[in-house]
Protein backbone atom coordinates (compact mmCIF):
# COMPACT_ATOMS: atom_id res chain seq x y z
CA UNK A 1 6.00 3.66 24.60
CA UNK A 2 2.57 2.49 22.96
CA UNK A 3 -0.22 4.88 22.95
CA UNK A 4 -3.63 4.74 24.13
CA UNK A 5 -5.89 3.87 21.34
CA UNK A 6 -9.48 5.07 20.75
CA UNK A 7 -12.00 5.59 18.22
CA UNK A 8 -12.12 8.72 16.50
CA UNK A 9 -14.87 10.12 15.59
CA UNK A 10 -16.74 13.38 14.73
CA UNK A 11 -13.91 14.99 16.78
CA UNK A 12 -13.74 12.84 19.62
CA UNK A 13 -11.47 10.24 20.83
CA UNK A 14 -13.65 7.59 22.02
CA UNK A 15 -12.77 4.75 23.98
CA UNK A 16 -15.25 1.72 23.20
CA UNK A 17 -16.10 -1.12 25.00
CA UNK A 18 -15.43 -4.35 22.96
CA UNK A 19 -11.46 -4.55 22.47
CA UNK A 20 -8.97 -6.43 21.29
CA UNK A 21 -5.49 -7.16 21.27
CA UNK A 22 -2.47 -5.41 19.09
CA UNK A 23 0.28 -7.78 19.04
CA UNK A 24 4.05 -6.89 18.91
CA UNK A 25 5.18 -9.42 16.22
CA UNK A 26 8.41 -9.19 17.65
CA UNK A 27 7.90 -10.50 20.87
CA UNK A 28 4.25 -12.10 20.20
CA UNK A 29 3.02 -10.48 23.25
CA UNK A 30 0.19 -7.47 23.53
CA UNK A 31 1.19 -3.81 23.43
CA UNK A 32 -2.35 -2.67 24.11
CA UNK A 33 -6.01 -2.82 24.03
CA UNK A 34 -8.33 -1.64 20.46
CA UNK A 35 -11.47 -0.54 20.61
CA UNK A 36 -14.00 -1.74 18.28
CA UNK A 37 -16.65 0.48 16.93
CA UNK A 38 -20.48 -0.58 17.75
CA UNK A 39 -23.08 -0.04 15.09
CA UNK A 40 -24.32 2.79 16.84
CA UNK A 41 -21.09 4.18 16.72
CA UNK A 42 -20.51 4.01 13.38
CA UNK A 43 -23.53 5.78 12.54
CA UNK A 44 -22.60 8.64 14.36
CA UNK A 45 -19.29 8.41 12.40
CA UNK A 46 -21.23 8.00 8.95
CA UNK A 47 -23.12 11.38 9.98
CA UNK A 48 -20.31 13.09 10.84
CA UNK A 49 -18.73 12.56 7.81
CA UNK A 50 -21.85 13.44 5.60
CA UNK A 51 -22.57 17.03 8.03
CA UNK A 52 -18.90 17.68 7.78
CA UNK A 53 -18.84 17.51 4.05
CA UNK A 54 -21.77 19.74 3.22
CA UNK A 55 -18.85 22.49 5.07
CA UNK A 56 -15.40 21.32 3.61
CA UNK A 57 -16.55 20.85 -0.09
CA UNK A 58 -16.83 24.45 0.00
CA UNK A 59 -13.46 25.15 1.69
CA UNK A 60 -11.10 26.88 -0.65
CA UNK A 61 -8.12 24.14 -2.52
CA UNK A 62 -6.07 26.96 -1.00
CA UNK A 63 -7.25 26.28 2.64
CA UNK A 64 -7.36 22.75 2.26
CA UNK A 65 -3.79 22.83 1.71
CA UNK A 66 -2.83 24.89 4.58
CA UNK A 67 -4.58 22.20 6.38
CA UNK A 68 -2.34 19.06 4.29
CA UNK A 69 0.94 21.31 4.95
CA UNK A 70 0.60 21.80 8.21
CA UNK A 71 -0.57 18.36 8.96
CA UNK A 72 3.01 17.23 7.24
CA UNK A 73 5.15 19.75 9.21
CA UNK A 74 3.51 18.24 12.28
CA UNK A 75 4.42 14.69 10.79
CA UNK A 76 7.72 15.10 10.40
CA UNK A 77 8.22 17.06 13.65
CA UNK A 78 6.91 13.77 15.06
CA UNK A 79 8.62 11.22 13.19
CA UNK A 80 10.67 9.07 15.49
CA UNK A 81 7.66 8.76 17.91
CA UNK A 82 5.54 7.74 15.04
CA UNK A 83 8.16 5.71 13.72
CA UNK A 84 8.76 4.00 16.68
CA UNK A 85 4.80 2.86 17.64
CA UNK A 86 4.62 1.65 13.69
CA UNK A 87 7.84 -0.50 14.47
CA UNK A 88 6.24 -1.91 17.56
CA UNK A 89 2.71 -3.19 16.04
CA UNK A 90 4.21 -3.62 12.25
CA UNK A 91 7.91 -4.94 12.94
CA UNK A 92 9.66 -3.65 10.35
CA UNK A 93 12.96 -2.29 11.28
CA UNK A 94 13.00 1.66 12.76
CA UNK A 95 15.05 2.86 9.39
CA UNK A 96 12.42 1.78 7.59
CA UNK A 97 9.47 2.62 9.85
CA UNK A 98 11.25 6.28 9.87
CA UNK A 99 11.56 6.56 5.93
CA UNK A 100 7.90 5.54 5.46
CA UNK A 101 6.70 8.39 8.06
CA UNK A 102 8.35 10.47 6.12
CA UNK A 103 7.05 9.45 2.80
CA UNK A 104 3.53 9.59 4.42
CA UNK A 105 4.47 13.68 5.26
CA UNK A 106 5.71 13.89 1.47
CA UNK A 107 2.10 13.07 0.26
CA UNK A 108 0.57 15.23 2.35
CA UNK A 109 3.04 17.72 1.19
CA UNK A 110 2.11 16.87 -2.62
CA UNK A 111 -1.75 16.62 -2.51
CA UNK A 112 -1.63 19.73 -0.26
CA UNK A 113 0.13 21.68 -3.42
CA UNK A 114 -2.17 19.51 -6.06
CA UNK A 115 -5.54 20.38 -4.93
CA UNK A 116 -4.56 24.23 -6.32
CA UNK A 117 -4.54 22.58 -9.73
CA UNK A 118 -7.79 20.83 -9.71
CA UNK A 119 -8.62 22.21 -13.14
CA UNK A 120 -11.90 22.24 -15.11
CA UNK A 121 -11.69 23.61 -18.90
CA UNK A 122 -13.86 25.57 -21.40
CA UNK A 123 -15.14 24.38 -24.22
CA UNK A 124 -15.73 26.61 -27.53
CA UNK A 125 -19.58 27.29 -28.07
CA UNK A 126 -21.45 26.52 -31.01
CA UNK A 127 -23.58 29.43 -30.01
CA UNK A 128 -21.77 32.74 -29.01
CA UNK A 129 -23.73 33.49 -26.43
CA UNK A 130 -23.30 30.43 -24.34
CA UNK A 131 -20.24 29.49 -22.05
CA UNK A 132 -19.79 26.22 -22.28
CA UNK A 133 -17.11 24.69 -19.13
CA UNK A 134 -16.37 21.55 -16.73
CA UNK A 135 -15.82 21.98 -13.05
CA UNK A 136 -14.23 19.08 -11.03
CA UNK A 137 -16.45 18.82 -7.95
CA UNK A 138 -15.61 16.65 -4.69
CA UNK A 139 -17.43 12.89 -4.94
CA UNK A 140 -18.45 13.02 -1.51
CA UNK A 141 -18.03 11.06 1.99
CA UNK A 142 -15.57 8.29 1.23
CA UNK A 143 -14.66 5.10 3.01
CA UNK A 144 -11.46 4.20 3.11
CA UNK A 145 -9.96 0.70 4.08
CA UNK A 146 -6.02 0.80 4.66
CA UNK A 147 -3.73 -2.72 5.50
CA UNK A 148 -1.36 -3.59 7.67
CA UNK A 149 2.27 -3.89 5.89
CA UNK A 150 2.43 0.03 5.61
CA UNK A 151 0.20 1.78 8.24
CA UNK A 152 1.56 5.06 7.15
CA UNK A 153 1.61 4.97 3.56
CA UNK A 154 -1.02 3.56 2.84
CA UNK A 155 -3.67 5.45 5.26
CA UNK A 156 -1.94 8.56 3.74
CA UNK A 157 -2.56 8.68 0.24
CA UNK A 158 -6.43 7.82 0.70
CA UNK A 159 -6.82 10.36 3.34
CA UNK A 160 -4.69 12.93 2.21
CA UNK A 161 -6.25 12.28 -1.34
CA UNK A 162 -9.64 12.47 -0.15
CA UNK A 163 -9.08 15.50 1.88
CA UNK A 164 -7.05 17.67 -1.21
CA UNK A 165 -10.39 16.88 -3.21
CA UNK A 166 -13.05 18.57 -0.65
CA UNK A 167 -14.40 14.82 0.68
CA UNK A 168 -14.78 13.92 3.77
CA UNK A 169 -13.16 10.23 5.13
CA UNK A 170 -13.92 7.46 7.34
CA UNK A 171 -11.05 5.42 8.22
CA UNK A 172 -10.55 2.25 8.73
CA UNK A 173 -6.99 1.10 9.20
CA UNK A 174 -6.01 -2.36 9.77
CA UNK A 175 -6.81 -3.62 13.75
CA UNK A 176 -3.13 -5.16 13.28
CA UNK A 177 -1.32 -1.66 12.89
CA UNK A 178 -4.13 0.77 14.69
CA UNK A 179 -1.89 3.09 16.66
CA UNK A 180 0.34 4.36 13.34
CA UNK A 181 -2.99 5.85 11.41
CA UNK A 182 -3.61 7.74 14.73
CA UNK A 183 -0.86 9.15 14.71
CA UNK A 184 -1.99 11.17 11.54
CA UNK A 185 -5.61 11.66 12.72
CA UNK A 186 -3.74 13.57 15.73
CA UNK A 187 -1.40 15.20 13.46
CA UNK A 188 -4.35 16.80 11.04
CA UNK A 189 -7.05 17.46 14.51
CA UNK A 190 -3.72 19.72 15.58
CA UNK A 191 -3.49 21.15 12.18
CA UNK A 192 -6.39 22.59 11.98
CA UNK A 193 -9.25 19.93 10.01
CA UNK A 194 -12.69 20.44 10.90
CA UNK A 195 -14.21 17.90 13.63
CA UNK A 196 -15.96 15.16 11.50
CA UNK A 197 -13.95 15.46 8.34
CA UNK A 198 -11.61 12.80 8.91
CA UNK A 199 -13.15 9.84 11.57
CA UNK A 200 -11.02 6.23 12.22
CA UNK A 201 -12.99 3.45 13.46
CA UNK A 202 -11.79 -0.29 13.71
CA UNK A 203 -13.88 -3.41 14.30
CA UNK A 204 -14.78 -7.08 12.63
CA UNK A 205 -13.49 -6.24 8.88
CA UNK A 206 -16.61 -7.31 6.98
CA UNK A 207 -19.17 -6.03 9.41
CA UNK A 208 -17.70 -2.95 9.21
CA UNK A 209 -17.43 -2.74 5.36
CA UNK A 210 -21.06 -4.27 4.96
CA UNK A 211 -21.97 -1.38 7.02
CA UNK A 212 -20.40 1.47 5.97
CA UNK A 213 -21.01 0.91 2.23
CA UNK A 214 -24.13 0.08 2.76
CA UNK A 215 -24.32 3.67 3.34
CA UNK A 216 -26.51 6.03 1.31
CA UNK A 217 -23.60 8.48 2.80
CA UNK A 218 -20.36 7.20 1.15
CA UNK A 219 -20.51 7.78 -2.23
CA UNK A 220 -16.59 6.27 -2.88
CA UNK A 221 -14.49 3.34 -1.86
CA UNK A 222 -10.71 2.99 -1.55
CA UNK A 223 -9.32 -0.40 -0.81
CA UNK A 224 -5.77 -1.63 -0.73
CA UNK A 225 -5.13 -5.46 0.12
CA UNK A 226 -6.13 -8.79 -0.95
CA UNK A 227 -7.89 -9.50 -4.46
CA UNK A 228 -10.18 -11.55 -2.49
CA UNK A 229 -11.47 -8.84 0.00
CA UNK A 230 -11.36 -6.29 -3.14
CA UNK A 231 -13.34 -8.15 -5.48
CA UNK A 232 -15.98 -8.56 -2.36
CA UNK A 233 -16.31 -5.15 -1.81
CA UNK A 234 -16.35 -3.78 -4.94
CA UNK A 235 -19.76 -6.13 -5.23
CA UNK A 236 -20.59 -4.61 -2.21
CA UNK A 237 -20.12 -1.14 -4.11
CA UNK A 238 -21.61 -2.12 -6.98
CA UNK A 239 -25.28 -2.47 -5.43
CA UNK A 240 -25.15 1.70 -4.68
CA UNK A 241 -23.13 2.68 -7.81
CA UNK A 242 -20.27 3.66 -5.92
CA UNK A 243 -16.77 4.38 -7.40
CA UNK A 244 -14.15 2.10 -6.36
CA UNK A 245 -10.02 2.40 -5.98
CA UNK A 246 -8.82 -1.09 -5.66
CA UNK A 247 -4.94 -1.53 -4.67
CA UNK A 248 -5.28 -5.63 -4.63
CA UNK A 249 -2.26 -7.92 -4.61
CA UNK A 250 0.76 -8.44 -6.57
CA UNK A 251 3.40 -11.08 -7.77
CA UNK A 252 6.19 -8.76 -9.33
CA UNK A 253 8.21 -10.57 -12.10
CA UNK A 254 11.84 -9.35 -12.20
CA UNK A 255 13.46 -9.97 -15.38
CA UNK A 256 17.65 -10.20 -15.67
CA UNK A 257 18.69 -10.20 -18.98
CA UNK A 258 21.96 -11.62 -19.88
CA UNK A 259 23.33 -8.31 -20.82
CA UNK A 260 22.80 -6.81 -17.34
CA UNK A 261 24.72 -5.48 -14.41
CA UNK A 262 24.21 -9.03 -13.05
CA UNK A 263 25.86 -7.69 -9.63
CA UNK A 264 23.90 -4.67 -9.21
CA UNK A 265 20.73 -6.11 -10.21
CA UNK A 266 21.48 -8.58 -7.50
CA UNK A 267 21.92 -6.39 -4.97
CA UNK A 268 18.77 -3.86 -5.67
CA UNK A 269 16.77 -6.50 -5.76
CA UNK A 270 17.41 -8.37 -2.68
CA UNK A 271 17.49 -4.83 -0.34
CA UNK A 272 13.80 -4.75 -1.99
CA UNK A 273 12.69 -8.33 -1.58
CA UNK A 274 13.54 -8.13 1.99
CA UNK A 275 12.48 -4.69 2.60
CA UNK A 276 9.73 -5.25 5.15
CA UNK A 277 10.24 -8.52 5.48
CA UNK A 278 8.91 -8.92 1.71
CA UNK A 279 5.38 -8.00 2.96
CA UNK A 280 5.49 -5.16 0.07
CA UNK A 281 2.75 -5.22 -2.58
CA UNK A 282 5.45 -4.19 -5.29
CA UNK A 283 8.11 -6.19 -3.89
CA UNK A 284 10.13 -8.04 -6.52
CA UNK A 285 9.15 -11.47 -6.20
CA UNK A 286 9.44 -14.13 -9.01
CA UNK A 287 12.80 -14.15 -10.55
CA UNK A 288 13.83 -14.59 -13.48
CA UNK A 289 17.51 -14.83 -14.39
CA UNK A 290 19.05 -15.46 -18.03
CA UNK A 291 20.48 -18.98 -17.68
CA UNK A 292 23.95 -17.60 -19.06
CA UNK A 293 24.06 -15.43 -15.45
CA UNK A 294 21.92 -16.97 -13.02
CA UNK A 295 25.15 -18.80 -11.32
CA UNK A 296 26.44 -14.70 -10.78
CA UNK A 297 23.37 -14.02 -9.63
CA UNK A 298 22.50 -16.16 -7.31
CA UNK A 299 26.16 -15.79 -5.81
CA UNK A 300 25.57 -12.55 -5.43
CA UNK A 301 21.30 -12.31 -4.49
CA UNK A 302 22.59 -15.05 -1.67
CA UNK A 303 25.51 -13.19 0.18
CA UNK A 304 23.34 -9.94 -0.04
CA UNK A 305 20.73 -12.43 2.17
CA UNK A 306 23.18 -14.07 4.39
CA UNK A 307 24.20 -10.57 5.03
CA UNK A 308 20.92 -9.16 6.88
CA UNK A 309 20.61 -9.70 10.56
CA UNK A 310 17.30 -10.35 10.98
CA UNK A 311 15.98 -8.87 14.77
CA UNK A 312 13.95 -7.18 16.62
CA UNK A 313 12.88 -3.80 14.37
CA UNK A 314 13.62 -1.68 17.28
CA UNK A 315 17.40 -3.14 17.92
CA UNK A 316 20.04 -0.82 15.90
CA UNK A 317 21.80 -3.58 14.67
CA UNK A 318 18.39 -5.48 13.26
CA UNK A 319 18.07 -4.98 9.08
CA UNK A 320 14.81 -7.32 8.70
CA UNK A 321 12.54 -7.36 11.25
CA UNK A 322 9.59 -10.02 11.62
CA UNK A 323 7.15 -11.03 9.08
CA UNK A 324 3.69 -9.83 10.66
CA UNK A 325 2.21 -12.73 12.63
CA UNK A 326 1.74 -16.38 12.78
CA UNK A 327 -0.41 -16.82 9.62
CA UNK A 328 2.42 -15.19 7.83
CA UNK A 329 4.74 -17.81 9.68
CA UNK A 330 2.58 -20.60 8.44
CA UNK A 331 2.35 -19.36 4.78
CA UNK A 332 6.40 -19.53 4.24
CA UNK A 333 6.70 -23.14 5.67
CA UNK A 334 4.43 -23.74 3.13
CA UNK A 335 5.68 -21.99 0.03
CA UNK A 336 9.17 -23.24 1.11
CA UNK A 337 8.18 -26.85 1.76
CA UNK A 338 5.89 -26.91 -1.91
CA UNK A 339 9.23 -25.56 -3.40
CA UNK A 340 11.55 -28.05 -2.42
CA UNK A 341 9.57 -30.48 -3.03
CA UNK A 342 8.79 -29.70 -6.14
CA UNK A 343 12.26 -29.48 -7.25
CA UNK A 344 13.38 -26.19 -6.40
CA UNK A 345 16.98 -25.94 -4.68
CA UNK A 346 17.39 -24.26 -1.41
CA UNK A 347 20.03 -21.97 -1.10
CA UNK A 348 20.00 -20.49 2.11
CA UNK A 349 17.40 -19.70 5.29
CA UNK A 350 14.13 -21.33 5.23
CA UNK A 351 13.87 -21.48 9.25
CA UNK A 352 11.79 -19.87 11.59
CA UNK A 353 14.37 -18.09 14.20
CA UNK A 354 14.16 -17.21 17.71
CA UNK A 355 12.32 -18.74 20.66
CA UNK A 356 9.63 -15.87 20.56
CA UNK A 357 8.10 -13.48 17.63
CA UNK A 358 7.39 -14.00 14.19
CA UNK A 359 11.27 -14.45 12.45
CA UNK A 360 11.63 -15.91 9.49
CA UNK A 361 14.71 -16.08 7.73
CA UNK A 362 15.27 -14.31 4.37
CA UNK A 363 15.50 -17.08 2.20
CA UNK A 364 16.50 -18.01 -1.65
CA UNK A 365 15.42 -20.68 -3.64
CA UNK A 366 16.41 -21.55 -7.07
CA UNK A 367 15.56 -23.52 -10.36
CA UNK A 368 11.50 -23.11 -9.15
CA UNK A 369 9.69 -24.77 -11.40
CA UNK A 370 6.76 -23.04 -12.69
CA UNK A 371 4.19 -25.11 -11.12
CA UNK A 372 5.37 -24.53 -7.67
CA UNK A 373 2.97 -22.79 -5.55
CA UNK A 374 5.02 -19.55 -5.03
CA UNK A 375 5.60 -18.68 -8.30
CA UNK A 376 1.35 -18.48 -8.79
CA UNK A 377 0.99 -16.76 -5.66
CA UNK A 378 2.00 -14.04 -3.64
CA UNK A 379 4.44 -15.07 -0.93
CA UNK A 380 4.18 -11.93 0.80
CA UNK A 381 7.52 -12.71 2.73
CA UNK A 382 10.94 -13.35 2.90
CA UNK A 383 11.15 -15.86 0.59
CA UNK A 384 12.73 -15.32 -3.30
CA UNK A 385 11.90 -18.12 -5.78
CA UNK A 386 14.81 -18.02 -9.27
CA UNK A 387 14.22 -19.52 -12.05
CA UNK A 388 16.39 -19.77 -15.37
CA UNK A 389 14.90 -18.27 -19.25
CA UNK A 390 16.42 -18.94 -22.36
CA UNK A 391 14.62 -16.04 -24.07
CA UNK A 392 12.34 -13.43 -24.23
CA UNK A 393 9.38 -14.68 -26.07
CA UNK A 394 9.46 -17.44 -23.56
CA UNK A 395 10.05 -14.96 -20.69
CA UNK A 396 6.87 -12.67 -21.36
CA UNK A 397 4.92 -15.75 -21.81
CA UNK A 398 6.04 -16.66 -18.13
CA UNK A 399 5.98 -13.14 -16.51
CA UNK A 400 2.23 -12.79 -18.05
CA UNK A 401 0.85 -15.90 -16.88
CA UNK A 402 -0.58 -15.13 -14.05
CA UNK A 403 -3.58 -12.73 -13.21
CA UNK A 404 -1.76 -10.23 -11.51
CA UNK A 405 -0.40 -6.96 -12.53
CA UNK A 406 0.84 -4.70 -10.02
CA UNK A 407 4.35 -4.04 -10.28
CA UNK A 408 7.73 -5.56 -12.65
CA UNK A 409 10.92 -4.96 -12.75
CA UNK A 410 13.55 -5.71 -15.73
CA UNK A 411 17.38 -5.84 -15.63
CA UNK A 412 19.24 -4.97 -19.26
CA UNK A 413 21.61 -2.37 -20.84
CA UNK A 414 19.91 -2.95 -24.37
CA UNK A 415 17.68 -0.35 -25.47
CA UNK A 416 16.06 -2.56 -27.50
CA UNK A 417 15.67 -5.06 -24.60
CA UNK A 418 14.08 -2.64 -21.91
CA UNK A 419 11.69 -1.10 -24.68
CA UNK A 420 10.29 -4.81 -25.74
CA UNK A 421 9.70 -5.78 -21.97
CA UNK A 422 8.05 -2.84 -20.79
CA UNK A 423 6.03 -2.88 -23.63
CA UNK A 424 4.93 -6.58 -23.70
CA UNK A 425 4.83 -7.05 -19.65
CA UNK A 426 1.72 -6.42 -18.17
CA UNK A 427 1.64 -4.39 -15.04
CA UNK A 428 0.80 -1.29 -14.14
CA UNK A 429 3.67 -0.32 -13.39
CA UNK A 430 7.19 -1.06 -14.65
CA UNK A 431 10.85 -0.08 -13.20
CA UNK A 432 13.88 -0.57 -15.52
CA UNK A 433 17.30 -1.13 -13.71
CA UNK A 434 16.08 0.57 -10.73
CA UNK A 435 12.71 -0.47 -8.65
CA UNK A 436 12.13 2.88 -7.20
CA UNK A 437 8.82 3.12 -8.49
CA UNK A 438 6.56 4.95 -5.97
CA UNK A 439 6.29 8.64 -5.30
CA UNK A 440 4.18 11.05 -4.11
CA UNK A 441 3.66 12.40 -7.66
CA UNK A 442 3.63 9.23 -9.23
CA UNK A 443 0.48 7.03 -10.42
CA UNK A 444 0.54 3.64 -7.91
CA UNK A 445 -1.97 1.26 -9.19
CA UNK A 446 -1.98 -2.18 -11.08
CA UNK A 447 -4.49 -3.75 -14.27
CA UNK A 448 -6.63 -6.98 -14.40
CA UNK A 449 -6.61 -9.05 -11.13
CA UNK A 450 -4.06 -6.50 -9.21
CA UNK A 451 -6.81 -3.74 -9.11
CA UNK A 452 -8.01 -0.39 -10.73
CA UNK A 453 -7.85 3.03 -10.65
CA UNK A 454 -4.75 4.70 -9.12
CA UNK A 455 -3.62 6.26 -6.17
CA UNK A 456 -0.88 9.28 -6.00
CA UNK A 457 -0.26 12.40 -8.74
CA UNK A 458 -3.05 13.52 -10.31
CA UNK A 459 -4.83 10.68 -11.07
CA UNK A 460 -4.78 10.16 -6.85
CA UNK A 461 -6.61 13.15 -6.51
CA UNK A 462 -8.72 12.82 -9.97
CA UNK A 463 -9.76 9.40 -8.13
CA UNK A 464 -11.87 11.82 -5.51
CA UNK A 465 -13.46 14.13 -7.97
CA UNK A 466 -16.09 13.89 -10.24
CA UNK A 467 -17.04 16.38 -13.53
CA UNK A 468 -19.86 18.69 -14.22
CA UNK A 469 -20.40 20.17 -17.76
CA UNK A 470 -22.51 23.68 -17.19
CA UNK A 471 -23.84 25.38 -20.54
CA UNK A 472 -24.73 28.54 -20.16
CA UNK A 473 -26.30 31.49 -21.67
C-alpha cells in the first residue's frame, strides 16, 4: 500500500542512493526506503527553482490558480489513498488522516482564489503629472521546511502559499512522514505546474538547511517545528537578509471559568487534546479549571479519555492512534513520572500499551503544580496536566508565564469574562468556547518564543510577496 519514494526535482522523480528507513509507528517496523538528496543534487534542485522562477513570476494570478484548483480537485479525488499512506508513516487514525487531506485541498482551493486579489494601491500625487502606485511582486525561490505531526497541512500552506504568490519552492518535508508531501507534488506535476517550480528533497536536517539557505537563490524561509531548530535557522537567514515564517512550538493554556458549560468544555477539549495523539501545535494543553468546577470537570475530561480506544490508525474501531516514535514514548514517561512525583494526581492511563508500536495511553493528571516539568514545556502527547485557579488576575499571571504563544483557549458565558482573557492572554491566537481555530482563510501564527509571521488568509500569501513603490511621470 506504501509508495515508492524519490526525490523530486526539476521535474524528475529521482531515486538516490543513500536511504533510509520510514517507520510505521504502529507496528515499529519499515514501510519503505527514502532517498536522501546529495549535495550535487541539491544544487540542481536550487537551480531549478531559481530558472523556473524567472518563468512563473510572470504567470498570470489567474493561471496560477487554475494550476492551485486543479491541483485540489486532484487532491480530493485522491483522498483515501493519500489518507491512507499519511496514516501508515504518521499514525494518526484514517478519520483524521482523511479530514486533514481534505483541509490540505481547501488551501489550495483558498490561495488558488486569493492570488486574484494580490492588490497594490495608488497613492495621490503631490505633482499632477506623476502616478504614484505599489505593486506586490513575488519574493523569489523559497525554502520551505514542513514537520512530521501533519504532513499534509503543513506542506500545504507553504507550498500552496508560495505558489499563489509567483515563487518558486523547494521542499523539504519531514524524512518521518515523506510519502504524504508526495502525494501533493504528484497531484500539482498532474495539474499542470511547470517542471522546477515546486522540487522535494529529504536528507540530514541541518545539512540540508545549512545548504539550501546558504543559497544566494532562496530569498525566503518558512519553518514550522521546534523553537530550537527555528531560532537556528532564522540565524542561518539572518547572514543573507532573508525573510523568515517561523511556526515554532506551543503550550496552549485552556482556561474554564466557573461560569462555564463545565461539561461541554470538557468534552471539546479532550476530542482536541487527543486529536493526533496530542502531537498538535495548538492542542489544548495546560489546564486550568476554576477550583469551584474542577471536580465536574475532571469527571467529565476523564470518561471522555477512558472512552477512546487507542489502536492501530488504520483499524475502524481505533480513535487515537500512536504517538510518532520512541523519542515521543520516552518524553511521556518522563512528563508523567516528573508529575507524579511532584505532586500531581494521576487519574487515568499513563502506560505504554501493546507489545509492538508506539501506544501510549491518553492520560489525565490533576492538581499539577506549576513547577512540574509539563506545565513549562510542551508535552506534545497524550498527556493533559489540570490544575485549580482561584481567579483571574492569578490565572493570566499563570497562562503568561511561559515564553510561548501559539494558541489558548478560554471556557466562560460572561461577556465580560471572555473579553478580559482574550485581551490579557498572550497568544496569537485565541478560541472562546470553541477551539476551532484554523482555516484556510484564517491567520495561523503565534508571538514571542512561538514564532512570527503567519501562515493562511492574506497575510499567508502577503508572507510571499514583497512591495515596490513606482513614481512616475
Amino acid at each position: 500500500m506504501y509508495r515508492d519514494l524519490k526525490l523530486y526535482i526539476d521535474g524528475e522523480w529521482i531515486e538516490g542512493s543513500d536511504t533510509i528507513d520510514v517507520i510505521n509507528p504502529a507496528i515499529g517496523e519499515s514501510l519503505g526506503k527514502l532517498p536522501l538528496a546529495t549535495p550535487a543534487e541539491l544544487d540542481l534542485a536550487l537551480q531549478s527553482a531559481s530558472t523556473a522562477f524567472a518563468t512563473w513570476r510572470t504567470v498570470s494570478p489567474v493561471e496560477r490558480g487554475r494550476v492551485l484548483r486543479r491541483a485540489a480537485d486532484l487532491i480530493r479525488e485522491r483522498v483515501d489513498r493519500i489518507a491512507s499512506l499519511l496514516t501508515l508513516e504518521q499514525g494518526k487514525v484514517l478519520a483524521e488522516a482523511r479530514s486533514e487531506v481534505l483541509a490540505s485541498a481547501e488551501i489550495f482551493d483558498w490561495f488558488a482564489e486569493e492570488c486574484r486579489r494580490s492588490y497594490g494601491r495608488v497613492i495621490p500625487s503631490r505633482d499632477a503629472r506623476t502616478r504614484q502606485f505599489v505593486v506586490l511582486e513575488p519574493v523569489g525561490p523559497v525554502a520551505a521546511f514542513s514537520p512530521w505531526n501533519f504532513p499534509a497541512v503543513a506542506p500545504a500552506r507553504k507550498v500552496a502559499a508560495a505558489l499563489a504568490a509567483g515563487c518558486s519552492c523547494i521542499l523539504k518535508p519531514s524524512e518521518e512522514t515523506p510519502a504524504t508531501a508526495l502525494e501533493l507534488a504528484l497531484a500539482l506535476e498532474d495539474a499542470g505546474l511547470p517542471k522546477g517550480t515546486l522540487n522535494v528533497v529529504f536528507g540530514v536536517p541541518d545539512i540540508v538547511s545549512r545548504h539550501l539557505i546558504a543559497s544566494e537563490i532562496i530569498r525566503k524561509v518558512s519553518f514550522t517545528g521546534s523553537v530550537g531548530i527555528g531560532k537556528h535557522l532564522a540565524r542561518l537567514a539572518a547572514d543573507g537578509l532573508k525573510r523568515v515564517t517561523l511556526e515554532l512550538g506551543g503550550h496552549a493554556p485552556v482556561v474554564v471559568c466557573a461560569d462555564a458549560d463545565v461539561e461541554q468544555a470538557a468534552r471539546l477539549t479532550a476530542a482536541a487534546k487527543f486529536r493526533n495523539a496530542g502531537q498538535v501545535c495548538i492542542s489544548p494543553s495546560r489546564f486550568f479549571v476554576h477550583q469551584d468546577v474542577q471536580e465536574r470537570f475532571l469527571d467529565a475530561f476523564v470518561g471522555a479519555a477512558r472512552d477512546l480506544k487507542t489502536g492501530d490508525g488504520m483499524a475502524g474501531d481505533s480513535t487515537m492512534g500512536p504517538v510518532a516514535n520512541e523519542r515521543r514514548l520516552s518524553a511521556m514517561n518522563t512528563f508523567l513520572e516528573d508529575a507524579v512525583e511532584k505532586g500531581g494526581i494521576l487519574q487515568c492511563g499513563g502506560q505504554h500499551t501493546g507489545n509492538r508500536g508506539f501506544f501510549f495511553e491518553p492520560t489525565v493528571i490533576s492538581d499539577v503544580p506549576g513547577d512540574a516539568l509539563i506545565m513549562n514545556n510542551e508535552p506534545f502527547g497524550p498527556i493533559a496536566p489540570v490544575a485549580p485557579f482561584a481567579d483571574l488576575d492569578e490565572l493570566l499571571s499563570r497562562a503568561n508565564g511561559l515564553k510561548y504563544g501559539l494558541a489558548a483557549y478560554v471556557f466562560t458565558q460572561s461577556t465580560a469574562s471572555a473579553t478580559r482573557l482574550s485581551n490579557g492572554i498572550e497568544a496569537g491566537m485565541i478560541g472562546v468556547n470553541h477551539l476551532a481555530i484554523s482555516h484556510a482563510e484564517t491567520p495561523f501564527g503565534g508571538v514571542r518564543d512561538s514564532g512570527m509571521g503567519h501562515e493562511g488568509g492574506i497575510e499567508g500569501l502577503e508572507a510571499y510577496m514583497q512591495r515596490k513603490f513606482i513614481s512616475q511621470i
